[in-house]
Protein backbone atom coordinates (compact mmCIF):
# COMPACT_ATOMS: atom_id res chain seq x y z
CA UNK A 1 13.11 -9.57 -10.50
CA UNK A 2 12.22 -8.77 -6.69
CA UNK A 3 9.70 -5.77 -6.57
CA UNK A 4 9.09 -3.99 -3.59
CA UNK A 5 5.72 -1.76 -3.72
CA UNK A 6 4.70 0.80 -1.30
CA UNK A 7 0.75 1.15 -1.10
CA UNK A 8 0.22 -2.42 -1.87
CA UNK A 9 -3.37 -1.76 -1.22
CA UNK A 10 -4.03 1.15 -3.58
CA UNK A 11 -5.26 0.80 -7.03
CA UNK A 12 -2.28 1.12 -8.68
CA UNK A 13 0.17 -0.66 -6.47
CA UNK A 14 -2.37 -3.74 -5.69
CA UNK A 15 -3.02 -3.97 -9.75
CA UNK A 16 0.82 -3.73 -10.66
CA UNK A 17 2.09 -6.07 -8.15
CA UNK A 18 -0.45 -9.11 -8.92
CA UNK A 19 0.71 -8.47 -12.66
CA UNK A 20 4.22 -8.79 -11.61
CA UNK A 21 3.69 -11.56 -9.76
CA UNK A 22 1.61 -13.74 -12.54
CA UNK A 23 4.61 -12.62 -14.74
CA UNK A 24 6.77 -14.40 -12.50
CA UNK A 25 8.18 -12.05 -10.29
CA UNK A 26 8.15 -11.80 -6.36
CA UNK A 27 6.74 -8.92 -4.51
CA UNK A 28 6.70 -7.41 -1.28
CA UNK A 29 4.15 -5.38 -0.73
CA UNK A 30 4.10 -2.50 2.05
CA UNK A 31 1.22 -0.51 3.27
CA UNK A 32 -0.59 1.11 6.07
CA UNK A 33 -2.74 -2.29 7.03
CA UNK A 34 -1.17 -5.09 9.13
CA UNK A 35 -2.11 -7.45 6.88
CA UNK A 36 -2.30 -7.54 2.69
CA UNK A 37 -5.59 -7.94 0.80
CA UNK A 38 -6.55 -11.71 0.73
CA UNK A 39 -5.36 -12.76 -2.85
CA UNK A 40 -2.10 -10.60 -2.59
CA UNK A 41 0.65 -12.31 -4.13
CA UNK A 42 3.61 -11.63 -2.43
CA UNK A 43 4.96 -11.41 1.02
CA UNK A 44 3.58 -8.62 2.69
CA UNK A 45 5.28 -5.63 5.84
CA UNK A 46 3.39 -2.82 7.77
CA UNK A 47 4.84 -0.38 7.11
CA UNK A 48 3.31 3.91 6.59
CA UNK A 49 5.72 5.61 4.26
CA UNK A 50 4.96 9.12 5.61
CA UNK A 51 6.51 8.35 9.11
CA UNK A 52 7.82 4.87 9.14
CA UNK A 53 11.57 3.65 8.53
CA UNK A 54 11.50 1.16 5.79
CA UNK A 55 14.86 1.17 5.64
CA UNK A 56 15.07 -2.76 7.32
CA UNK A 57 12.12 -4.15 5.26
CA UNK A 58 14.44 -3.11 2.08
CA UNK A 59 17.31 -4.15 3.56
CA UNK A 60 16.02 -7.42 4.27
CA UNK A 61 14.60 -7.86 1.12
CA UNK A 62 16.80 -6.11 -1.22
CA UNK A 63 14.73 -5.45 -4.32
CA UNK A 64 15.59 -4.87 -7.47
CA UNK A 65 12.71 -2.43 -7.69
CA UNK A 66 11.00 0.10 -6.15
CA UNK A 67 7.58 0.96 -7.28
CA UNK A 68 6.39 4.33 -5.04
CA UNK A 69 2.65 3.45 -5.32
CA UNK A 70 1.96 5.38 -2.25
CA UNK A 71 0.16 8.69 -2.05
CA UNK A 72 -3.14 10.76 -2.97
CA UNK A 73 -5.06 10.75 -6.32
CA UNK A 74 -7.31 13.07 -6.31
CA UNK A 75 -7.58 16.41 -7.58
CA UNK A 76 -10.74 17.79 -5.42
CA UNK A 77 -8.82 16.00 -2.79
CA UNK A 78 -6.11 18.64 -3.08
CA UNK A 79 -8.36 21.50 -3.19
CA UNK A 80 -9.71 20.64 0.03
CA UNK A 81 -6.85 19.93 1.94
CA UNK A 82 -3.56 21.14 -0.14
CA UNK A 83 -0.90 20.36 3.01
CA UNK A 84 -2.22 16.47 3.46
CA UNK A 85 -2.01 15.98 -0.31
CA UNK A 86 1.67 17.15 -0.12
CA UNK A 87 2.47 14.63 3.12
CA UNK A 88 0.48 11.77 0.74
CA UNK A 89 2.43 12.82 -2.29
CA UNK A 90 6.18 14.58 -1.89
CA UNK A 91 6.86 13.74 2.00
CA UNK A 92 5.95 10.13 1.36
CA UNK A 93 8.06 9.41 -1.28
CA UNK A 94 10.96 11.23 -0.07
CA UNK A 95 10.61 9.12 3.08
CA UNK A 96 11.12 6.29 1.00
CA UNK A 97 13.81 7.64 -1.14
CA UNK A 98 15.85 8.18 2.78
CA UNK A 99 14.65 5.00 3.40
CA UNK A 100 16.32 3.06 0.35
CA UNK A 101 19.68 5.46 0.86
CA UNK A 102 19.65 4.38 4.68
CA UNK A 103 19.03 0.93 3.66
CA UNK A 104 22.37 1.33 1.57
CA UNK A 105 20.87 0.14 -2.02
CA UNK A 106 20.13 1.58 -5.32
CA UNK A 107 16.96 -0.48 -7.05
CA UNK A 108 15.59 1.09 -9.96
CA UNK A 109 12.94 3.47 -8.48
CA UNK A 110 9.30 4.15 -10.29
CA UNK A 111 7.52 7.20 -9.41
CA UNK A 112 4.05 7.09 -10.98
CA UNK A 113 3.64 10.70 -11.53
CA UNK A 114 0.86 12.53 -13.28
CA UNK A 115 -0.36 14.20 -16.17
CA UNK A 116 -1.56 16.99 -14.08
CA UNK A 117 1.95 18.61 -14.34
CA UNK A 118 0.78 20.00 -17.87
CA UNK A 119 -2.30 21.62 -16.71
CA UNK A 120 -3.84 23.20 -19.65
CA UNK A 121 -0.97 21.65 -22.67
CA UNK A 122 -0.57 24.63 -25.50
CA UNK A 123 -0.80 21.76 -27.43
CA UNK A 124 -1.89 17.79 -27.91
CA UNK A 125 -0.66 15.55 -27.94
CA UNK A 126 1.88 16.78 -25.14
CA UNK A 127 5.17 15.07 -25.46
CA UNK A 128 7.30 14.82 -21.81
CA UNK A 129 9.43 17.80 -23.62
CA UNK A 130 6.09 20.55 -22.91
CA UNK A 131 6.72 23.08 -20.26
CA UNK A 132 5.16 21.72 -16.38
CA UNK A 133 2.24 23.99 -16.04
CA UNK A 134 0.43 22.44 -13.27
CA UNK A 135 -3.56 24.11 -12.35
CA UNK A 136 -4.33 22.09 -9.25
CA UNK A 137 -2.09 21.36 -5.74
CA UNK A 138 -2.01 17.81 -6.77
CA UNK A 139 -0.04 18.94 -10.12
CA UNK A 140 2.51 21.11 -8.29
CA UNK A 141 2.67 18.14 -5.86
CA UNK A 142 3.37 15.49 -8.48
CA UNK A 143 5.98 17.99 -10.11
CA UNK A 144 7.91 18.02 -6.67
CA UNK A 145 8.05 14.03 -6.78
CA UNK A 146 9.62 14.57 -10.31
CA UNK A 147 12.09 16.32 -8.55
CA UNK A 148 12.49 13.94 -5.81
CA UNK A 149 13.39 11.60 -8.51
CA UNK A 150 15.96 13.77 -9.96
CA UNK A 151 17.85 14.35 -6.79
CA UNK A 152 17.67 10.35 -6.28
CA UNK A 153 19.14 9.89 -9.39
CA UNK A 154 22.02 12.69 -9.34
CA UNK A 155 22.61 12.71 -5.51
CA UNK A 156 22.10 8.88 -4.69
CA UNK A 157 22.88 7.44 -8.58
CA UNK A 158 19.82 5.94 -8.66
CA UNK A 159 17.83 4.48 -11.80
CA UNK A 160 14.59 6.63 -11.69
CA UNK A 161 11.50 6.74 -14.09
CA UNK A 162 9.24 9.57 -13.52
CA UNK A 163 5.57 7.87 -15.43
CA UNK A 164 3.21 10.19 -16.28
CA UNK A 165 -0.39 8.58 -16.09
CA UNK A 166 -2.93 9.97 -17.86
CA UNK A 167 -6.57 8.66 -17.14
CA UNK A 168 -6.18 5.14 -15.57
CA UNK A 169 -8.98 2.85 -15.33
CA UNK A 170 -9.78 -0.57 -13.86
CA UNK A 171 -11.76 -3.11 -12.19
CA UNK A 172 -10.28 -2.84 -8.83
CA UNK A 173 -10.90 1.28 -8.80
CA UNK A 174 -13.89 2.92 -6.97
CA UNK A 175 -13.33 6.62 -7.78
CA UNK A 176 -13.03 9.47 -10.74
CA UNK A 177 -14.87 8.99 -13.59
CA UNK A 178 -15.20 6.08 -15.36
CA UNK A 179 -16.45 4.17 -11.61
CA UNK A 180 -18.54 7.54 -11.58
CA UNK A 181 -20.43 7.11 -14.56
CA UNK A 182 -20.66 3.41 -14.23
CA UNK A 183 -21.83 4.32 -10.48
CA UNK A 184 -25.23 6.67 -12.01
CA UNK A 185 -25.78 4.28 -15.06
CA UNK A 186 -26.42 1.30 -12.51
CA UNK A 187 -27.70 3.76 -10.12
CA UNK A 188 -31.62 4.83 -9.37
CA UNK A 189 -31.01 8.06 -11.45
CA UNK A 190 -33.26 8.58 -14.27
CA UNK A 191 -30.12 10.24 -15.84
CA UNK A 192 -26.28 10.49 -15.87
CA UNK A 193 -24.74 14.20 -14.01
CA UNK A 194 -21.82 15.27 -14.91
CA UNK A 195 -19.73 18.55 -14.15
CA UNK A 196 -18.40 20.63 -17.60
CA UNK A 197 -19.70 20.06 -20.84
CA UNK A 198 -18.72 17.02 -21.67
CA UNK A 199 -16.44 18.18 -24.54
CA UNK A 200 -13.51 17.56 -22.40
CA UNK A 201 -11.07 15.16 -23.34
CA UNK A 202 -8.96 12.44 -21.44
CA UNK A 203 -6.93 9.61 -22.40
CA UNK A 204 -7.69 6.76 -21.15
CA UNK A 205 -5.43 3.49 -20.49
CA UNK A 206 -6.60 0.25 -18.58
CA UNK A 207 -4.48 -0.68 -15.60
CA UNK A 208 -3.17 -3.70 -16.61
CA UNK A 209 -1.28 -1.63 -19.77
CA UNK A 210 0.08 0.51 -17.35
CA UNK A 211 1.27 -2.27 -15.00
CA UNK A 212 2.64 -4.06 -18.64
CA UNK A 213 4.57 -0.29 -19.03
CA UNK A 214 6.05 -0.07 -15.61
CA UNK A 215 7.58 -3.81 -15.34
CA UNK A 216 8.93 -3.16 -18.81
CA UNK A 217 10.51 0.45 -17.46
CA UNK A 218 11.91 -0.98 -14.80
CA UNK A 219 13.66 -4.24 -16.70
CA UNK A 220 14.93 -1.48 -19.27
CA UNK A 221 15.98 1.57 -16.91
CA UNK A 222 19.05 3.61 -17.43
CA UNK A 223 21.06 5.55 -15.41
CA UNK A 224 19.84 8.88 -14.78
CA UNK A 225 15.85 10.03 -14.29
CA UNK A 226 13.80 9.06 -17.45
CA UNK A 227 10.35 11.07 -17.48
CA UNK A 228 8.05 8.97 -19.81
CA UNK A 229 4.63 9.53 -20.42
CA UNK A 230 2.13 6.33 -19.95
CA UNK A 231 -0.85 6.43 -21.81
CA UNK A 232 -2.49 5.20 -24.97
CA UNK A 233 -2.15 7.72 -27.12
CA UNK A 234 -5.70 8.64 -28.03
CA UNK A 235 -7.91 11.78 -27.47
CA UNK A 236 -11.19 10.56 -26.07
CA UNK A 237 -14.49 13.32 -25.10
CA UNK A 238 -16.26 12.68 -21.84
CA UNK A 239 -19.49 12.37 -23.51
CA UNK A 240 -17.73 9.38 -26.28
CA UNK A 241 -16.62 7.64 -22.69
CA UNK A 242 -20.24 7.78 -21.45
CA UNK A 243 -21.48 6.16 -24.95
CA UNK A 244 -19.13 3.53 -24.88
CA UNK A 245 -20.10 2.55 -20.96
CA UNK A 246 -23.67 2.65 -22.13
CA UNK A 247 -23.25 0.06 -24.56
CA UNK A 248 -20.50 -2.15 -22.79
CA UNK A 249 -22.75 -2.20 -20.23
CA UNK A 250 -26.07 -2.76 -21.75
CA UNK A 251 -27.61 0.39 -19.58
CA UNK A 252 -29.04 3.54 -21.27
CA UNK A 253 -29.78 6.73 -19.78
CA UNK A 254 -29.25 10.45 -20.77
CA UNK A 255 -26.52 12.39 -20.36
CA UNK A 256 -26.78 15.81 -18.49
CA UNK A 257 -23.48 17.94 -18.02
CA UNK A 258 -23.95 20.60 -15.95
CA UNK A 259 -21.51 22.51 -18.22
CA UNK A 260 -19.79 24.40 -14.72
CA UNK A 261 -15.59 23.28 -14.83
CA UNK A 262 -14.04 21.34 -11.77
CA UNK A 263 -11.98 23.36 -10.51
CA UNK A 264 -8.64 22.04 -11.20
CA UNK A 265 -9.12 20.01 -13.64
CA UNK A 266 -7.76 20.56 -17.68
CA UNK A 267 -9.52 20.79 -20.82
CA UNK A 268 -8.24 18.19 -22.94
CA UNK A 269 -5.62 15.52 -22.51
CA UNK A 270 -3.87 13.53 -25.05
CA UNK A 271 -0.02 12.14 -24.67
CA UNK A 272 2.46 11.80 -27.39
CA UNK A 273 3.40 8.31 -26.71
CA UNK A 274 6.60 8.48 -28.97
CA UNK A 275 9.15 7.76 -26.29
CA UNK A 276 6.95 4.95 -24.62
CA UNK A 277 7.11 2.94 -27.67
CA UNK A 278 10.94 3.35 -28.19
CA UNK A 279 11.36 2.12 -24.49
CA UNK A 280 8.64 -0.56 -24.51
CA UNK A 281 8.89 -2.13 -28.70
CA UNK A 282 5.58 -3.34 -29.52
CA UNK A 283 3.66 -1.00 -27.19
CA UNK A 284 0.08 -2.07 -27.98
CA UNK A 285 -2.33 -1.01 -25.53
CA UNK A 286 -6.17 -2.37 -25.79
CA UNK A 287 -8.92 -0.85 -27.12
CA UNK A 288 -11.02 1.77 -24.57
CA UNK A 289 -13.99 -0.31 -25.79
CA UNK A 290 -12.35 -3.36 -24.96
CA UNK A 291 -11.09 -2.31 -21.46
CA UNK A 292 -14.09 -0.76 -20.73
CA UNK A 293 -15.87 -4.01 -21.26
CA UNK A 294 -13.65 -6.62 -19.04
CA UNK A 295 -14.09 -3.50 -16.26
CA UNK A 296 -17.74 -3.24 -16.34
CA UNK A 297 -18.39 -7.23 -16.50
CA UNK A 298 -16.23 -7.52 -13.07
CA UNK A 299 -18.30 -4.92 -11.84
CA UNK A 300 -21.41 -6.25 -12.65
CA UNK A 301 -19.75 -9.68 -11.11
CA UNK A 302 -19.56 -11.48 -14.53
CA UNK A 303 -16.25 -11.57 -14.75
């Protein structure tokens, strides 16, 4: 399958695009920078996909897939500065969108979206059925890319899948919590800070599941806009995740939450996975303990 993946360089997009590629796909990545990362896979075009016509580069290339990798992901980002995480997040990806109709092609089109249109769930787990309730700009802003998706797909006839992340993790990130705690633990703090209580919940799920989820999406798509949550399934406490980094990473140090809410941010988190496994059979993502492990060790540069 050919793979074209806007923000090559991001997190997301840089993790699922060297998966594809080991898997035995090609890529083409696209981003901001004139050149790709060093060990990037694939070929490589500059290309911004707030103001730039990619319409050529997918021309040219004609993927089979489109994997919107571009955008913000950050909720305090959005707080501070609610228009630019709109340009990062909707006008990006319906540049790209214009971009693949321009180009005259219909790829199947992932748009990793975000638990953060639930908010505050009535209930958990939260199947992709629950009500969008979003608390924070960059949850309204990830429900109008679920939009975008279902215009490409009824206007344009698209294959679209809307994934909801939950809490992604990996080696290659350097933000939001799990690079935060690791951050204090090797850090010259006598303790680990945290905001809220540490009673809050998230669900965690390495990168390279999620990148194993969204090549097998895109080989199975359907007509139509699919919304599918991505996730592992599993309710974990802030305070549980900070035990588990203590021991994967052979550091110890107390725990102090400050026990004030980030703004934005919801209470508890857990997906019902039910509809991942009947689109991906033998969905078995890895252990938190186990992720959390190969993460640390290529942070501490053993691995």
């Amino acid at each position: 399958m050919k793979i074209a993946i806007t923000g090559s360089r991001g997190f997301i997009g840089g993790s699922f695009g060297r998966y594809a590629a080991a898997a035995g796909h090609e890529v083409l990545g696209i981003s901001r920078s004139a050149q790709p990362e060093p060990d990037w896979p694939g070929e490589h075009v500059h290309g911004d996909s707030l103001h730039s016509d990619l319409s050529a580069a997918f021309r040219t290339w004609h993927p089979e897939a489109v994997l919107h990798a571009a955008g913000g992901a950050s909720v305090s980002d959005s707080l501070a500065d609610p228009l630019e995480d709109f340009r990062a997040s909707a006008m990006t990806l319906a540049n790209t969108i214009d971009s693949l109709r321009r180009a005259g092609i219909a790829p199947v089109l992932l748009i990793p979206s975000s638990a953060a249109v639930y908010g505050n769930p009535a209930s958990l787990p939260v199947a992709e059925t629950a009500a969008a309730a979003p608390i924070s700009p960059y949850g309204f802003h990830k429900a109008a890319c679920e939009l975008l998706g279902r215009e490409a797909a009824e206007c344009m006839g698209l294959k679209v899948v809307v994934c909801r992340l939950f809490s992604v993790y990996g080696p290659r990130q350097r933000r939001l919590l799990v690079w935060e705690v690791y951050r204090q633990l090797a850090g010259d703090a006598s303790m680990v800070e945290l905001q809220g209580t540490g009673s809050e919940t998230r669900d965690f799920l390495h990168v390279a599941d999620v990148s194993v989820a969204l090549l097998a999406l895109a080989q199975h798509a359907a007509r139509g806009c699919a919304v599918v949550n991505v996730a592992s399934g599993t309710e974990t406490s802030v305070g549980q995740l900070v035990e588990e980094m203590k021991r994967v990473s052979d550091m110890d140090k107390m725990l102090m939450c400050r026990g004030t809410p980030r703004p934005g941010d919801p209470r508890h988190w857990e997906a019902d996975i039910t509809r991942l496994r009947q689109l991906v059979p033998g969905w078995h993502p890895r252990p938190l303990r186990d992720g959390l492990a190969e993460t640390v060790a290529q942070w501490q540069g053993h691995g």
